[in-house]
Protein backbone atom coordinates (compact mmCIF):
# COMPACT_ATOMS: atom_id res chain seq x y z
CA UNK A 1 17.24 6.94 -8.22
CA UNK A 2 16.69 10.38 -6.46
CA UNK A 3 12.89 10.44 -4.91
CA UNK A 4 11.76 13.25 -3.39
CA UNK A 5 9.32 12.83 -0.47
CA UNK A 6 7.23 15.55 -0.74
CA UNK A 7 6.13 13.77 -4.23
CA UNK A 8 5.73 10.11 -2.18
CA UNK A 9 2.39 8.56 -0.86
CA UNK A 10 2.99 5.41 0.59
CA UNK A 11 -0.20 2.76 1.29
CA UNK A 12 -1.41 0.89 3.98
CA UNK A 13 -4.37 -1.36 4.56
CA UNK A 14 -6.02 -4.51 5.82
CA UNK A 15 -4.84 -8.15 5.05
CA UNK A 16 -7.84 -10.64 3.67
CA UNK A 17 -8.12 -12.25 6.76
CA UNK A 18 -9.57 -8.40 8.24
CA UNK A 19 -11.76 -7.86 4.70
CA UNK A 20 -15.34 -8.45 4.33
CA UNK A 21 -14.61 -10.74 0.93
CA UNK A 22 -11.65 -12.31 2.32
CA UNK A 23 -9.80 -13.88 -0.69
CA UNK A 24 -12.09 -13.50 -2.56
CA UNK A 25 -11.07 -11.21 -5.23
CA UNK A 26 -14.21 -11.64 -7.91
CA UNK A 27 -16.50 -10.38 -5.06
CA UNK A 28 -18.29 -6.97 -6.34
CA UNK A 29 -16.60 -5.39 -3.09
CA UNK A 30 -13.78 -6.35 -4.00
CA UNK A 31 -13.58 -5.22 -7.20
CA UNK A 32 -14.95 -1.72 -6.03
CA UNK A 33 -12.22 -1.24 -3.74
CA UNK A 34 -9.68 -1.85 -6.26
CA UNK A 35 -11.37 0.91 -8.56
CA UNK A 36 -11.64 3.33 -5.97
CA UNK A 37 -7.83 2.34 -5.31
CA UNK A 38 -7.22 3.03 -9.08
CA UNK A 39 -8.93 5.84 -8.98
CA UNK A 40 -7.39 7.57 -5.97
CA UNK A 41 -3.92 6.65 -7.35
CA UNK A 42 -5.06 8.30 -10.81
CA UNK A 43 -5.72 11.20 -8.63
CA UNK A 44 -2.54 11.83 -6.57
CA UNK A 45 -0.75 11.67 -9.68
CA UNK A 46 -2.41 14.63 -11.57
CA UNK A 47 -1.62 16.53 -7.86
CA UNK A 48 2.10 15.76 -8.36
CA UNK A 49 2.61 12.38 -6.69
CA UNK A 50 5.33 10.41 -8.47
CA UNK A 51 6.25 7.33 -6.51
CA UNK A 52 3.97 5.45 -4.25
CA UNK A 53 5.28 2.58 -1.98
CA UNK A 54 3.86 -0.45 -1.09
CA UNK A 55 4.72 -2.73 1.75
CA UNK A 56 3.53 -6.01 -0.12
CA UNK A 57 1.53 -7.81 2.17
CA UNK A 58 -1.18 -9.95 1.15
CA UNK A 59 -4.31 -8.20 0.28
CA UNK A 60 -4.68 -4.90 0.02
CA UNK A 61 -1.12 -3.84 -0.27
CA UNK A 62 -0.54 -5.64 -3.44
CA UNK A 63 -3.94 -4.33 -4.58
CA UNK A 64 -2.25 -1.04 -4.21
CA UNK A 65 1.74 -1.94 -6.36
CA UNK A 66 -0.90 -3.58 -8.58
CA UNK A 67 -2.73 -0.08 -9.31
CA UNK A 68 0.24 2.00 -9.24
CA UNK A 69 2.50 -0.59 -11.96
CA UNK A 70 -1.16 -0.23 -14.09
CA UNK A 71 -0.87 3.67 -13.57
CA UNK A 72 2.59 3.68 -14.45
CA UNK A 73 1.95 2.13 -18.13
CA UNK A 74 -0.35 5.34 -18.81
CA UNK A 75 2.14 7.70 -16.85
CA UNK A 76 5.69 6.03 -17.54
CA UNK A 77 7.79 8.68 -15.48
CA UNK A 78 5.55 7.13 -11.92
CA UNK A 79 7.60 4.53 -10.05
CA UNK A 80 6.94 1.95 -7.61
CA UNK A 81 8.87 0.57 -4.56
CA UNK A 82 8.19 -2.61 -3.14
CA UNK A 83 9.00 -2.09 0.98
CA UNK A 84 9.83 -5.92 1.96
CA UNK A 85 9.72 -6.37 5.49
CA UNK A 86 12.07 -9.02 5.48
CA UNK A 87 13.24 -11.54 2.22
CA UNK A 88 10.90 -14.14 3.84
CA UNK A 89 7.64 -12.19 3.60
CA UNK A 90 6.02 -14.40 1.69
CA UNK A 91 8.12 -17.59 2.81
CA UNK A 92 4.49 -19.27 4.75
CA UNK A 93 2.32 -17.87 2.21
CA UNK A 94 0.24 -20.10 -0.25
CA UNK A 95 1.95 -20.66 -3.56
CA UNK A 96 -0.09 -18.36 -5.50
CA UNK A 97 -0.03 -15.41 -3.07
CA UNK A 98 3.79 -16.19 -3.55
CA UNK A 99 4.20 -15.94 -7.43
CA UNK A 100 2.00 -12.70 -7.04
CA UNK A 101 4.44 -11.58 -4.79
CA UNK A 102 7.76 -12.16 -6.92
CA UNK A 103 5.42 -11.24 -10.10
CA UNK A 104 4.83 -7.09 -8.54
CA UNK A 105 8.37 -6.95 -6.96
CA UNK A 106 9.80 -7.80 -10.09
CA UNK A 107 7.95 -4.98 -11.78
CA UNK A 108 8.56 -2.47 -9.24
CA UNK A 109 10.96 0.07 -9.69
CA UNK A 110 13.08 -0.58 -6.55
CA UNK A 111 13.33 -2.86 -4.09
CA UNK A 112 13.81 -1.75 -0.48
CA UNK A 113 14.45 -5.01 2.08
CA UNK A 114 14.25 -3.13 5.37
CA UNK A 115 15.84 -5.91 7.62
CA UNK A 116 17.84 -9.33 6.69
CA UNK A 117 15.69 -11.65 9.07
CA UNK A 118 12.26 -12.09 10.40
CA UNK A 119 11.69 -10.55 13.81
CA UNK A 120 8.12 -9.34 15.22
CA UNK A 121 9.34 -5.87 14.79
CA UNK A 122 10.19 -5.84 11.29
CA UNK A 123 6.51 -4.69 9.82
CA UNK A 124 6.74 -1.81 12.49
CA UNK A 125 10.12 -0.75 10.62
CA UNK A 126 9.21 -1.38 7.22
CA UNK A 127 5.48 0.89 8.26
CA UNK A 128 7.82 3.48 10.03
CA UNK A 129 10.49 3.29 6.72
CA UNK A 130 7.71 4.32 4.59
CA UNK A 131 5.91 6.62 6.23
CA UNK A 132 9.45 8.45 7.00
CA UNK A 133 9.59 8.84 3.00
CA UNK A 134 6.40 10.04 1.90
CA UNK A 135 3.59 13.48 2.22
CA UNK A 136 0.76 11.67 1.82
CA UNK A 137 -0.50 8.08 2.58
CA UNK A 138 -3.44 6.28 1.46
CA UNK A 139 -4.97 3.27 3.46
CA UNK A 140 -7.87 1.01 3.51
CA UNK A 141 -9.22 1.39 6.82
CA UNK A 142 -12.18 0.17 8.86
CA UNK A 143 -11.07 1.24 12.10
CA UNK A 144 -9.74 -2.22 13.56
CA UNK A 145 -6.69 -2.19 15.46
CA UNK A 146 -4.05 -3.46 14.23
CA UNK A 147 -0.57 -2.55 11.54
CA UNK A 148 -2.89 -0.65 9.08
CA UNK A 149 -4.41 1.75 12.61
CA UNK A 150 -0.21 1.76 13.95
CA UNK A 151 0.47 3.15 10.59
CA UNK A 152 -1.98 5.64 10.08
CA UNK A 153 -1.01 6.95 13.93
CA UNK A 154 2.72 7.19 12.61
CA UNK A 155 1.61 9.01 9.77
CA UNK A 156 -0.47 11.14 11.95
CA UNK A 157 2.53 12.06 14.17
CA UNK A 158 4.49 12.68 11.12
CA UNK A 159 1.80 15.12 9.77
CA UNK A 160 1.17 13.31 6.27
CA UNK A 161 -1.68 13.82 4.44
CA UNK A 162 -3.83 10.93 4.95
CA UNK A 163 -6.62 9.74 2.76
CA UNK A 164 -9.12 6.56 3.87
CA UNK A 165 -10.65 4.85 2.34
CA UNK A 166 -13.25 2.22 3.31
CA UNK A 167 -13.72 -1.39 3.11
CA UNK A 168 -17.51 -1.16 4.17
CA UNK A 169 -18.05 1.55 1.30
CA UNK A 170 -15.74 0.17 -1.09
CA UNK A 171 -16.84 2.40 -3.73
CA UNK A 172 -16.37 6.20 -2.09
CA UNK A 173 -13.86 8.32 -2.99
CA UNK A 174 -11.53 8.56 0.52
CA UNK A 175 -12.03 10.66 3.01
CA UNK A 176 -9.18 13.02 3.78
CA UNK A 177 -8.19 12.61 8.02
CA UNK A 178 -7.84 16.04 8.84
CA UNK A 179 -5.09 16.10 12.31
């Protein structure tokens, strides 16, 4: 599969445990979010964005492979990578989170397993992989530190286009960090 970076927006954004609804995925916010997600995906496509990555964590990042798999039934020639950290990613993760897990890898385009074991700086590399492959990232983003503030600085240094979008105001179109 040739994929050309300059057509590549990679995601990242906050696990449940950092959003307002937590797991709770019926909560109105909730559901905004993953429209203006949609939406925002929708977008980047009709500006010539053809494969989006996702670094499947819990929460938001499968929100995201979610989005992009549903965009990719409308717009068959999109694909989606699944950036795994690690093959246990989702080893201590409750059983449902899990078969969610195996359910949008095994949609996804291509797999990408950055490192064969678990070490506290394999997130950093998977973050750093797919920023190093994209133009453009999009990220849900309430400025907390943490991955999701390490990876928009990354993308920042890297010059990417960067587009934010907010868990507080889950229903506004993102906001566009200029550098």
């Amino acid at each position: 599969m040739n994929i050309d970076a300059g057509r590549t927006c990679c995601f990242s954004g906050h696990r449940p445990d950092k959003l307002p609804w937590g797991f709770d995925e019926q909560d109105p916010r909730c559901t905004a979010i993953k429209r203006s997600l949609s939406r925002e995906l929708e977008r980047l496509y009709h500006r010539g964005f053809r494969h989006f990555i996702s670094g499947m964590a819990m929460g938001c990042d499968l929100y995201f492979a979610e989005a992009a798999l549903k965009l990719r039934e409308t717009y068959p020639e999109l694909t989606v990578e699944g950036a795994v950290p690690c093959p246990t990613q989702a080893e201590r993760w409750p059983e449902p989170q899990r078969r969610r897990w195996r359910a949008v890898l095994e949609r996804c385009d291509l797999e990408t397993v950055v490192q064969q074991y678990y070490n506290r700086f394999c997130m950093f590399r998977r973050d750093r992989y797919m920023v190093d492959r994209s133009a453009a990232i999009l990220a849900v983003y309430d400025g907390m530190s943490g991955g999701t503030q390490y990876t928009l600085n990354y993308a920042m240094d890297k010059k990417l286009e960067i587009l934010l979008l907010d868990p507080l105001n889950p229903g506004a179109d993102a906001v566009r960090l200029t550098i």
